[in-house]
N, C-alpha and C. Protein backbone atom coordinates (compact mmCIF):
# COMPACT_ATOMS: atom_id res chain seq x y z
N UNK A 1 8.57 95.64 63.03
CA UNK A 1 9.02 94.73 62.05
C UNK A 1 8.23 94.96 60.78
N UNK A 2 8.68 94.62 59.65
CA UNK A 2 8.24 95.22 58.55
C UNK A 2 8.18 93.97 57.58
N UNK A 3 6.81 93.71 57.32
CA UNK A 3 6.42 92.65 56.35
C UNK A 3 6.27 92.98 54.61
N UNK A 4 7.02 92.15 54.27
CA UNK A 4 6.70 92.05 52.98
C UNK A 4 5.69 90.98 51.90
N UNK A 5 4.58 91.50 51.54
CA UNK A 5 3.81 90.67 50.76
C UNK A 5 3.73 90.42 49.55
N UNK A 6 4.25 89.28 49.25
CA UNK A 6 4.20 88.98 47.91
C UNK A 6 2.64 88.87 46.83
N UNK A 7 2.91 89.20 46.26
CA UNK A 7 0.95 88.93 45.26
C UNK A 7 1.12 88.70 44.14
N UNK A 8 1.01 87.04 43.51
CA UNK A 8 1.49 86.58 42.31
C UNK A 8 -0.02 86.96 41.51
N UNK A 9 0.08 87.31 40.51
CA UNK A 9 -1.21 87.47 39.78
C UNK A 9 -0.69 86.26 38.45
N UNK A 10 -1.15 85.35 37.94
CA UNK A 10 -1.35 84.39 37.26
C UNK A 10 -2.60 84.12 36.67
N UNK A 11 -1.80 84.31 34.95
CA UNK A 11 -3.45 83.84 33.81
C UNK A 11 -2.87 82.59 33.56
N UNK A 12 -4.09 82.16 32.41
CA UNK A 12 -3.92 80.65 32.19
C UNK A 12 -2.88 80.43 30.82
N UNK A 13 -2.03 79.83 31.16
CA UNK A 13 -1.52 79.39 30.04
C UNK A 13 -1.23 78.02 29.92
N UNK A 14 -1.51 77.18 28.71
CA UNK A 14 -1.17 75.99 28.58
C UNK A 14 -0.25 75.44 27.69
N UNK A 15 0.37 74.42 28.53
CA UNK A 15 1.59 73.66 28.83
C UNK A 15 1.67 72.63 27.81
N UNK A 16 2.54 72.10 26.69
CA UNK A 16 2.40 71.09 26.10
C UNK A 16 3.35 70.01 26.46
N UNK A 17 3.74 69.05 27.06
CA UNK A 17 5.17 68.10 27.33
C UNK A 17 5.40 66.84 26.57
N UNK A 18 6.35 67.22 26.00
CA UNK A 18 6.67 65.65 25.08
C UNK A 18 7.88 65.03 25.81
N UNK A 19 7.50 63.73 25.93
CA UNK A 19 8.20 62.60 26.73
C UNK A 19 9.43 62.57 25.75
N UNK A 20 10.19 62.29 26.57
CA UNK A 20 11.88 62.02 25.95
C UNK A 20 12.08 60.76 25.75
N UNK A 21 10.98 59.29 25.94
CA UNK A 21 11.67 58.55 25.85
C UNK A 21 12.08 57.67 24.60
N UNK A 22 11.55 58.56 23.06
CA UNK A 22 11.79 58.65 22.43
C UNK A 22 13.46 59.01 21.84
N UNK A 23 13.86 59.27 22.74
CA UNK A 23 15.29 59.71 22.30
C UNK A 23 16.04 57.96 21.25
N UNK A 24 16.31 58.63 20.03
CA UNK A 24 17.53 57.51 20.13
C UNK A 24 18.44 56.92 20.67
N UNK A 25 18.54 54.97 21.12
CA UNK A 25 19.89 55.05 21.53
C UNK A 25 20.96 54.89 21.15
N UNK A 26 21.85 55.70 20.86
CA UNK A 26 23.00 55.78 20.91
C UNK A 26 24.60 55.01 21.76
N UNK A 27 24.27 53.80 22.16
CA UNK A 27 25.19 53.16 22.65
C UNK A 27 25.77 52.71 21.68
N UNK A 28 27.26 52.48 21.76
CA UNK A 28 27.98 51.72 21.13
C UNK A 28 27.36 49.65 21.17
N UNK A 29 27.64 48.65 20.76
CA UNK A 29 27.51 47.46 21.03
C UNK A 29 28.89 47.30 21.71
N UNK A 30 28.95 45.90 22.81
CA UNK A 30 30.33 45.85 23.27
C UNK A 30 30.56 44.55 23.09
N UNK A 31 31.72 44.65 22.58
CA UNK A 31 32.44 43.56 21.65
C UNK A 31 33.47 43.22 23.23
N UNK A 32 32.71 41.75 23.61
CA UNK A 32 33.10 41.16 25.01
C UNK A 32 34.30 40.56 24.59
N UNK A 33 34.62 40.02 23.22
CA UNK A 33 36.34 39.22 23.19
C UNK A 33 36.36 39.60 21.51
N UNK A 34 37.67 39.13 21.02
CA UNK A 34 37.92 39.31 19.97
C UNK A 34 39.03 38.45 19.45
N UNK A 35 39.69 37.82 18.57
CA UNK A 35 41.29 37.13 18.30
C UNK A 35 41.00 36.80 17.39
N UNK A 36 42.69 36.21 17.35
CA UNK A 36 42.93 35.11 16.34
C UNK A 36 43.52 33.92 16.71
N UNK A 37 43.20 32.61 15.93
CA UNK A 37 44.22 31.84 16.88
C UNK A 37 44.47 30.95 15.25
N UNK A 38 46.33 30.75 15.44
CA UNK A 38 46.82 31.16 16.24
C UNK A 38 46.90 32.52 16.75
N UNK A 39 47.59 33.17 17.92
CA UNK A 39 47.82 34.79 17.66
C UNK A 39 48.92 35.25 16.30
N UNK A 40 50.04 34.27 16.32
CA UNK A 40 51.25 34.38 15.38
C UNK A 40 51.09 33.15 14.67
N UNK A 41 51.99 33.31 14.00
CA UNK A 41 52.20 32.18 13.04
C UNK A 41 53.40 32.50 12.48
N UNK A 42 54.05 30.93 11.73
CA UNK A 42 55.74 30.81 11.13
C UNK A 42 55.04 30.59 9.92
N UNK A 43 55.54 31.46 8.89
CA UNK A 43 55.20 30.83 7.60
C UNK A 43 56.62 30.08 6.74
N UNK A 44 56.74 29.57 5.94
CA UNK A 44 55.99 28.69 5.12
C UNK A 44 54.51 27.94 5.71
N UNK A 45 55.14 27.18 6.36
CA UNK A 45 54.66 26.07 7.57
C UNK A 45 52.69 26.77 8.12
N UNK A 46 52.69 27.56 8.41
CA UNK A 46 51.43 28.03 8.73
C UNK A 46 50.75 29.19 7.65
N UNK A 47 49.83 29.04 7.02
CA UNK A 47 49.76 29.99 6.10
C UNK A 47 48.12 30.71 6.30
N UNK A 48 47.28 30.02 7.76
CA UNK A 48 45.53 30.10 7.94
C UNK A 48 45.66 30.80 9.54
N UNK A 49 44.78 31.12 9.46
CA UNK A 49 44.26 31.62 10.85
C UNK A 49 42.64 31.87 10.80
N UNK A 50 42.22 31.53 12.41
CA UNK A 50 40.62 31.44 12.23
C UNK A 50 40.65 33.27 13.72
N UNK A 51 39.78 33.50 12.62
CA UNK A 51 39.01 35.13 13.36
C UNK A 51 37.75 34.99 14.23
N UNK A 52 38.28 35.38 15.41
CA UNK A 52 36.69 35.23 16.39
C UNK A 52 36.30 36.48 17.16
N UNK A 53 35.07 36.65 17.15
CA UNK A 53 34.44 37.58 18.30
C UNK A 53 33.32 37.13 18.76
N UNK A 54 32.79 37.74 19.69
CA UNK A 54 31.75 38.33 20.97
C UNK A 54 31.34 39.01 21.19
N UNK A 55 29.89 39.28 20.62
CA UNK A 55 29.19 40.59 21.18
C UNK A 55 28.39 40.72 21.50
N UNK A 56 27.51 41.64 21.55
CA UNK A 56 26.49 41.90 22.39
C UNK A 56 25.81 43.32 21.95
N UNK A 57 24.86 43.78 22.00
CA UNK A 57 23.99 45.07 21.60
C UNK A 57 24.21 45.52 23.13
N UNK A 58 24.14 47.31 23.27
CA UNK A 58 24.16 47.71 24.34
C UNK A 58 23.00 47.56 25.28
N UNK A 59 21.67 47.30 24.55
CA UNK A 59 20.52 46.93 25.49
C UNK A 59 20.47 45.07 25.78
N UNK A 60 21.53 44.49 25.44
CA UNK A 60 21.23 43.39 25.57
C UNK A 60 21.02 42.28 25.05
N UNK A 61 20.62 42.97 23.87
CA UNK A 61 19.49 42.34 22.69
C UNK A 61 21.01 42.12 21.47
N UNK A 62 20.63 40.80 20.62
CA UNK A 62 21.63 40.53 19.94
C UNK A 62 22.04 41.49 18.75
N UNK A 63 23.27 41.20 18.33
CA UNK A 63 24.00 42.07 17.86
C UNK A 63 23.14 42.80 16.15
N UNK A 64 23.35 43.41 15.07
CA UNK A 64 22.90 43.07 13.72
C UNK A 64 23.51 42.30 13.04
N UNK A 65 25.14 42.99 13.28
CA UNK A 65 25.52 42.38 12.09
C UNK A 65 27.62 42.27 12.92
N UNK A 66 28.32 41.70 11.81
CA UNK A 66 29.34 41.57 12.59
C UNK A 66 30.01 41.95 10.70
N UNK A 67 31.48 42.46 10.79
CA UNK A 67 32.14 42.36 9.43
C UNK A 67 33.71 42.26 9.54
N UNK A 68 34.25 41.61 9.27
CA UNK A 68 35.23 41.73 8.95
C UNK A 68 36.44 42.27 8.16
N UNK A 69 37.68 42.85 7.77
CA UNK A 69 38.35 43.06 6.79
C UNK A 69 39.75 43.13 7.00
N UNK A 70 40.47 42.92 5.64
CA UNK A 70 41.80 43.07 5.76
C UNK A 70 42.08 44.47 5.60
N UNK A 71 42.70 45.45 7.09
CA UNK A 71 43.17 46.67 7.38
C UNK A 71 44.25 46.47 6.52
N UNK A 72 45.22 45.57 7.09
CA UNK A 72 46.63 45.95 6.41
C UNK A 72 47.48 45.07 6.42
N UNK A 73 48.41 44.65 5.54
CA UNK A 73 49.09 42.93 5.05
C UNK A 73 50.40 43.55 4.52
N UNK A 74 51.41 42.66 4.81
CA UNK A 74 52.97 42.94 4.04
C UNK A 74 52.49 42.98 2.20
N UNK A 75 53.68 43.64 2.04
CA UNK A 75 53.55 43.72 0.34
C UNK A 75 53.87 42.39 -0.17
N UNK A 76 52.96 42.68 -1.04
CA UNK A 76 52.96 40.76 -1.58
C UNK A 76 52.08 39.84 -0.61
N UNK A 77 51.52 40.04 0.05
CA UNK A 77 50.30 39.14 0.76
C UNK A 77 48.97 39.51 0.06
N UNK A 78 48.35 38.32 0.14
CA UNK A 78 46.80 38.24 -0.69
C UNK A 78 45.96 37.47 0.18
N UNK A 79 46.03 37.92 1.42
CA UNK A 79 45.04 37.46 2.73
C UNK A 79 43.35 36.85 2.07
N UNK A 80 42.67 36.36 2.02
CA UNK A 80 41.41 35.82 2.27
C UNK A 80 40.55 35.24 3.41
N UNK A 81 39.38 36.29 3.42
CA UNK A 81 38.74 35.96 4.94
C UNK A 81 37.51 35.35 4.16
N UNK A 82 37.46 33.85 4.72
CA UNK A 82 36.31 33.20 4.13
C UNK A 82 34.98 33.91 4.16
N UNK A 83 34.43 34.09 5.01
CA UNK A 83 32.85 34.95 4.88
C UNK A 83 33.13 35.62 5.82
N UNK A 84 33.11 36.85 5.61
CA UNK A 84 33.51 38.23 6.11
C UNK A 84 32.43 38.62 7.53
N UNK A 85 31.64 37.91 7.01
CA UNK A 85 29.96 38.29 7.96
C UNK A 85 29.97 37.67 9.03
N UNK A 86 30.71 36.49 9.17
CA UNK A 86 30.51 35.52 10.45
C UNK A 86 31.10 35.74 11.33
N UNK A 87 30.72 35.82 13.24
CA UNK A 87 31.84 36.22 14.11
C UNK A 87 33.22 35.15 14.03
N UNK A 88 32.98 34.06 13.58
CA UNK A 88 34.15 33.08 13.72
C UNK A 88 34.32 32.45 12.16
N UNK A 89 35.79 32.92 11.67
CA UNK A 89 35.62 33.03 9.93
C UNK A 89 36.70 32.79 9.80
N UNK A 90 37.78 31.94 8.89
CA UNK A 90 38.55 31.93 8.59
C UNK A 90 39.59 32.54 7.53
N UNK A 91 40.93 32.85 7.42
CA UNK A 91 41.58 33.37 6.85
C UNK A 91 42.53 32.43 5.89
N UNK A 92 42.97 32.66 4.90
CA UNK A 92 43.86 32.09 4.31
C UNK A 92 44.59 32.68 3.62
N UNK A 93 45.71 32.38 3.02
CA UNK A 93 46.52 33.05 1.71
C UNK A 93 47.48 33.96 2.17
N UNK A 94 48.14 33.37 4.01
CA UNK A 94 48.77 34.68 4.98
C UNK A 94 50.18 33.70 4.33
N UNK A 95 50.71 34.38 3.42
CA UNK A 95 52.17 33.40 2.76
C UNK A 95 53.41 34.80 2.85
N UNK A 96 53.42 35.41 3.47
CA UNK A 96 54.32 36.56 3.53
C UNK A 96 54.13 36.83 5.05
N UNK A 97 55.90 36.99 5.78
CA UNK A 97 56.09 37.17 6.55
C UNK A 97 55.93 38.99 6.94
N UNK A 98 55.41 39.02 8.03
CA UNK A 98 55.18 40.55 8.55
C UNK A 98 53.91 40.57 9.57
N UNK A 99 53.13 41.57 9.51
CA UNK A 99 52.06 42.03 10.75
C UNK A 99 51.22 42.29 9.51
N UNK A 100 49.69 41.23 9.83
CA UNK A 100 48.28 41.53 9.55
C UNK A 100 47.53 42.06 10.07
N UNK A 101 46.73 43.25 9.79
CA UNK A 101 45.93 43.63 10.94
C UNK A 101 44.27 43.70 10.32
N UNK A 102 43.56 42.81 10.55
CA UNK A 102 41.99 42.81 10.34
C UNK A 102 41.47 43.75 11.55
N UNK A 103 40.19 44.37 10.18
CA UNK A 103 39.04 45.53 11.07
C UNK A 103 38.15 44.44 11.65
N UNK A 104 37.47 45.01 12.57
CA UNK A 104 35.72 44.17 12.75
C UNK A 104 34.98 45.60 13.16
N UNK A 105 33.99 45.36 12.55
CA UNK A 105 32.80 46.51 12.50
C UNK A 105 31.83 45.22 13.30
N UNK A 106 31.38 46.06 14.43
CA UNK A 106 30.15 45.13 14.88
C UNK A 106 29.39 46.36 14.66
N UNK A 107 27.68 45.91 14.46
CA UNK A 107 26.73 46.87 14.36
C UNK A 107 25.63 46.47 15.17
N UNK A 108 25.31 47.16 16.47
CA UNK A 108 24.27 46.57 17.31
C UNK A 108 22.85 46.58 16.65
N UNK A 109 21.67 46.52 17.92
CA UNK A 109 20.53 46.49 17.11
C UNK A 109 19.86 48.16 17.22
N UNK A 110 20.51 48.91 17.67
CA UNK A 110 20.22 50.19 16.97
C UNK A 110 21.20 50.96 16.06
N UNK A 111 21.43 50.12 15.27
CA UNK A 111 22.32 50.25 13.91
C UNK A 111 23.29 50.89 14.40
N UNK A 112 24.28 51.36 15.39
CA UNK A 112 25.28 52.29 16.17
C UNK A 112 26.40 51.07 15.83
N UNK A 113 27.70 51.05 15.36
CA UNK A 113 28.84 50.52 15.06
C UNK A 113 29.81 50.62 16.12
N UNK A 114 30.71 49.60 16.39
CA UNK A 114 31.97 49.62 17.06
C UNK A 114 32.67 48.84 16.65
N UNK A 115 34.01 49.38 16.11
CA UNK A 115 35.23 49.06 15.35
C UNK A 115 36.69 48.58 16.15
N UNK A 116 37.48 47.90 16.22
CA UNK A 116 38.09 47.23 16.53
C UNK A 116 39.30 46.36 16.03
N UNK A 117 40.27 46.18 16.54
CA UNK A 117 41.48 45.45 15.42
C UNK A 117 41.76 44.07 15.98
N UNK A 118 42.37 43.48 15.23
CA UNK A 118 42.94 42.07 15.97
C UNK A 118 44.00 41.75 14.66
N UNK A 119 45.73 41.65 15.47
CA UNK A 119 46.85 41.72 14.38
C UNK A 119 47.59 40.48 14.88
N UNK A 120 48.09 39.96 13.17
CA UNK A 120 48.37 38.70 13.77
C UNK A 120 50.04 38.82 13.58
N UNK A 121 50.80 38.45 13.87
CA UNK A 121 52.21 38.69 13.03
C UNK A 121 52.73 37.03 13.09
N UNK A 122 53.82 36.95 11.54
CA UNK A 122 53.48 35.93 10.81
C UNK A 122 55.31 36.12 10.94
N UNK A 123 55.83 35.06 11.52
CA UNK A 123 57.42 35.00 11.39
C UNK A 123 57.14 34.21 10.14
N UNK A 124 58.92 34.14 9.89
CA UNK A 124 59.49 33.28 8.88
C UNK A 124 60.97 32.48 9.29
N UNK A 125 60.68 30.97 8.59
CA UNK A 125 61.17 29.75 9.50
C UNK A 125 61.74 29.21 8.44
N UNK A 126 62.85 29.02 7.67
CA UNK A 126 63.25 27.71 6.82
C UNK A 126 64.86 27.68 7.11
N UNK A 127 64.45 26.48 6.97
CA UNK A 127 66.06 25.71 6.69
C UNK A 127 66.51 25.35 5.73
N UNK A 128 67.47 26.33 5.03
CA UNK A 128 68.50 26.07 4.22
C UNK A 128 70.12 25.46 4.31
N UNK A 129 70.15 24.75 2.95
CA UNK A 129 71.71 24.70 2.83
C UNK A 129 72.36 25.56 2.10
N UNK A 130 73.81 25.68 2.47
CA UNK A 130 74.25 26.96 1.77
C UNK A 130 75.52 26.13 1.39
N UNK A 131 76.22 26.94 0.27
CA UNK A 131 77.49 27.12 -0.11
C UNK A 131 78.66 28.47 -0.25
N UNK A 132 79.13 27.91 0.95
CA UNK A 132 80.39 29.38 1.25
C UNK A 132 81.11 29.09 0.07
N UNK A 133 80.80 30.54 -0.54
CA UNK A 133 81.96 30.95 -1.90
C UNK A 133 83.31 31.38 -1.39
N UNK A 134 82.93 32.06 -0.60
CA UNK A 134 84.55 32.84 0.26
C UNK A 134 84.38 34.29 0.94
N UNK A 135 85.52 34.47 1.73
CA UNK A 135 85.50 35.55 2.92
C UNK A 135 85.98 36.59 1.70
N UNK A 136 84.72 37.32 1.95
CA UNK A 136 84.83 38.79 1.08
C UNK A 136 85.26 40.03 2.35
N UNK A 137 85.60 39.73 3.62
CA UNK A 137 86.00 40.68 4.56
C UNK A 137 85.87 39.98 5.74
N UNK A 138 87.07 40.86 6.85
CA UNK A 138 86.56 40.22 7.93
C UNK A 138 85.37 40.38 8.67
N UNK A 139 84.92 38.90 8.71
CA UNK A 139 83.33 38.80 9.84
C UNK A 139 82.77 38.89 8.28
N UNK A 140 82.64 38.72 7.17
CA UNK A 140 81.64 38.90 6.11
C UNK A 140 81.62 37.53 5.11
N UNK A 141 81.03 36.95 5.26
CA UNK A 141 80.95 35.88 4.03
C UNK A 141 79.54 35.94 3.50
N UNK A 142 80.00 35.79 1.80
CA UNK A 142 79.19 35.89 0.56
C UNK A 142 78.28 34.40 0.87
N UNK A 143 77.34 34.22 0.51
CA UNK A 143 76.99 32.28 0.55
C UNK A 143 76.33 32.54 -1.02
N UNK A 144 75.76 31.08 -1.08
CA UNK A 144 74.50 30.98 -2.26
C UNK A 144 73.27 30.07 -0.92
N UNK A 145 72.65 30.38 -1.12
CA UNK A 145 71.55 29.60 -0.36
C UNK A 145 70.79 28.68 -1.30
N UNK A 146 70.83 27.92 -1.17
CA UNK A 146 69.83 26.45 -1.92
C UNK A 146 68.74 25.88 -1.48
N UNK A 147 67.85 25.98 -2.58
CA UNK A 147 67.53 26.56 -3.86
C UNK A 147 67.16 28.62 -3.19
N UNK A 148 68.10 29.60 -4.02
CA UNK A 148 67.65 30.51 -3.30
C UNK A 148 66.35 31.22 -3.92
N UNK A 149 65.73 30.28 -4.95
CA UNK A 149 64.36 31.00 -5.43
C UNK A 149 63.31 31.27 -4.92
N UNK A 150 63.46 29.66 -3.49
CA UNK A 150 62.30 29.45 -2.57
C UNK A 150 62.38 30.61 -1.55
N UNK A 151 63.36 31.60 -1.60
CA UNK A 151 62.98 31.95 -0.37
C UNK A 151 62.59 33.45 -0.46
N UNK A 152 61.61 34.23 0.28
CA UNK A 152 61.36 35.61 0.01
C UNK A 152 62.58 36.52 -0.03
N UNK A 153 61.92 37.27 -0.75
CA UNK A 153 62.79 38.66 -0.69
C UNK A 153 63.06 39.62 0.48
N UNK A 154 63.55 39.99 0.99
CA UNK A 154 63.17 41.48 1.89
C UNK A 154 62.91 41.07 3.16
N UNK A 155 63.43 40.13 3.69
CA UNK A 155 63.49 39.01 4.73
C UNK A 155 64.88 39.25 5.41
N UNK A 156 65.00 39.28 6.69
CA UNK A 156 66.54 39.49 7.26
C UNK A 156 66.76 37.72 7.40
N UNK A 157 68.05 37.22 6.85
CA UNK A 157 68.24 35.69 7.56
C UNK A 157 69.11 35.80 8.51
N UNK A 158 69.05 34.85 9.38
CA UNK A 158 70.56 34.41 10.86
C UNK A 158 70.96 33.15 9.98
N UNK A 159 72.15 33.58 9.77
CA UNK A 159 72.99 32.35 9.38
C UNK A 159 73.51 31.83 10.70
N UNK A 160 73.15 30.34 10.91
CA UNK A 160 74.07 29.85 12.30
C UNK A 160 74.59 28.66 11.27
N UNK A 161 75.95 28.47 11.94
CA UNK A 161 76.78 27.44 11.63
C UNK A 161 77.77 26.99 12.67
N UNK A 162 77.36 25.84 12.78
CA UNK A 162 77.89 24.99 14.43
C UNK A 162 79.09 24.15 13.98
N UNK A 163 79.11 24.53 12.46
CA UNK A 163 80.34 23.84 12.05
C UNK A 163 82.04 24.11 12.53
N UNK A 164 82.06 25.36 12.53
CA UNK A 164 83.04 26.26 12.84
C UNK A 164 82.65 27.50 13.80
N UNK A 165 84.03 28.17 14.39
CA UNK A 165 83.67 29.02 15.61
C UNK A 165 84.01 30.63 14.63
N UNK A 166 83.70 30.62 13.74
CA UNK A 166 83.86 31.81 12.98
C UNK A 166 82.32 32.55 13.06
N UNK A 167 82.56 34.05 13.82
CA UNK A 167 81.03 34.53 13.63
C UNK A 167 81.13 35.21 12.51
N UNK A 168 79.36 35.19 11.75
CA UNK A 168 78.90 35.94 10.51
C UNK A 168 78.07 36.88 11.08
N UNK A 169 78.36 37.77 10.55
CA UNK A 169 77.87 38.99 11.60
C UNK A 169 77.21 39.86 9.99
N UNK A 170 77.26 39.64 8.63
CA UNK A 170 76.41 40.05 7.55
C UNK A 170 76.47 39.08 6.54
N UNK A 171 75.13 38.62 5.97
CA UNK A 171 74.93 38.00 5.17
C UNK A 171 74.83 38.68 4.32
N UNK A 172 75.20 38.25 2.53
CA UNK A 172 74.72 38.78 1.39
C UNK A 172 73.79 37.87 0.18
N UNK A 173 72.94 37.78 0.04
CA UNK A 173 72.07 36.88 -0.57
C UNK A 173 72.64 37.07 -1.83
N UNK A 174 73.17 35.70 -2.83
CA UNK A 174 73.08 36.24 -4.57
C UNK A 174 72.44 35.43 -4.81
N UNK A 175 71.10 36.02 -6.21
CA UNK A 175 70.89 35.02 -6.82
C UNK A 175 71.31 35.30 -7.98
């Protein structure tokens, strides 16, 4: 049988080790809830909504900072978020029907950010009276809506009328 001997020959060399636990952390913060309430809203009639969150730093430890903003609003909306900084802040000035969508930037306590949406969508609700001018086609009647200044532009309406069994199947707004 045939042995093999190993023979490590070793000089001195020295070793320097730096601890890792220096590393930055890098966790996101986790944003435990988020809304609005209401979630929707009918405007005229509702025109506020209050913004809330929940968070938390990834080690535990409370959050830095929290922010709010208006992402994105129908044309012609002029949204206002009372103090932008607070997790629970209110909104106002939601007077146009469509989909709002507010950012939130939370920033934990190792300055690391996590971003987030919360969208509110805002129907539209009024009751008008109208005056039928006359059948411009079949299934088509012209109206005037009263007063038609109050009411937005660029808005689809349902005309219902329980008066008669005639369906309107297109409205034409004049002002």
């Amino acid at each position: 049988m045939k042995k093999t001997i190993l023979i490590l020959l070793t000089g001195f060399v020295l070793f320097t080790f730096t601890s890792c636990d220096n590393e930055p952390d890098l966790r996101e913060p986790v944003i435990t809830s988020k809304d609005a309430t209401p979630s929707s809203i009918t405007v005229p009639a509702t025109t506020s909504i209050e913004l809330n969150c929940s968070a938390i730093s990834a080690d535990d430890s409370d959050i830095k900072s929290v922010q709010w903003s208006v992402e994105s609003a129908p044309v012609g909306a002029s949204p206002v978020i009372a103090d932008a900084s607070l997790a629970a802040t209110g909104v106002t000035g939601m007077t146009v029907a469509g989909e709002y969508k507010f950012k939130l930037v939370v920033t934990g306590s190792n300055d690391v950010t996590k971003t987030e949406y919360v969208t509110v969508n805002a129907g539209l609700y009024a009751e008008v009276g109208f005056v039928e001018l006359g059948i411009n086609g079949p299934g088509i009647t012209t109206i005037y809506f009263s007063p038609s200044t109050d009411l937005p532009v660029g808005v689809t309406y349902t005309l219902t009328d329980d008066k008669t069994t005639i369906s309107r199947t297109s409205i034409t707004i004049i002002n």
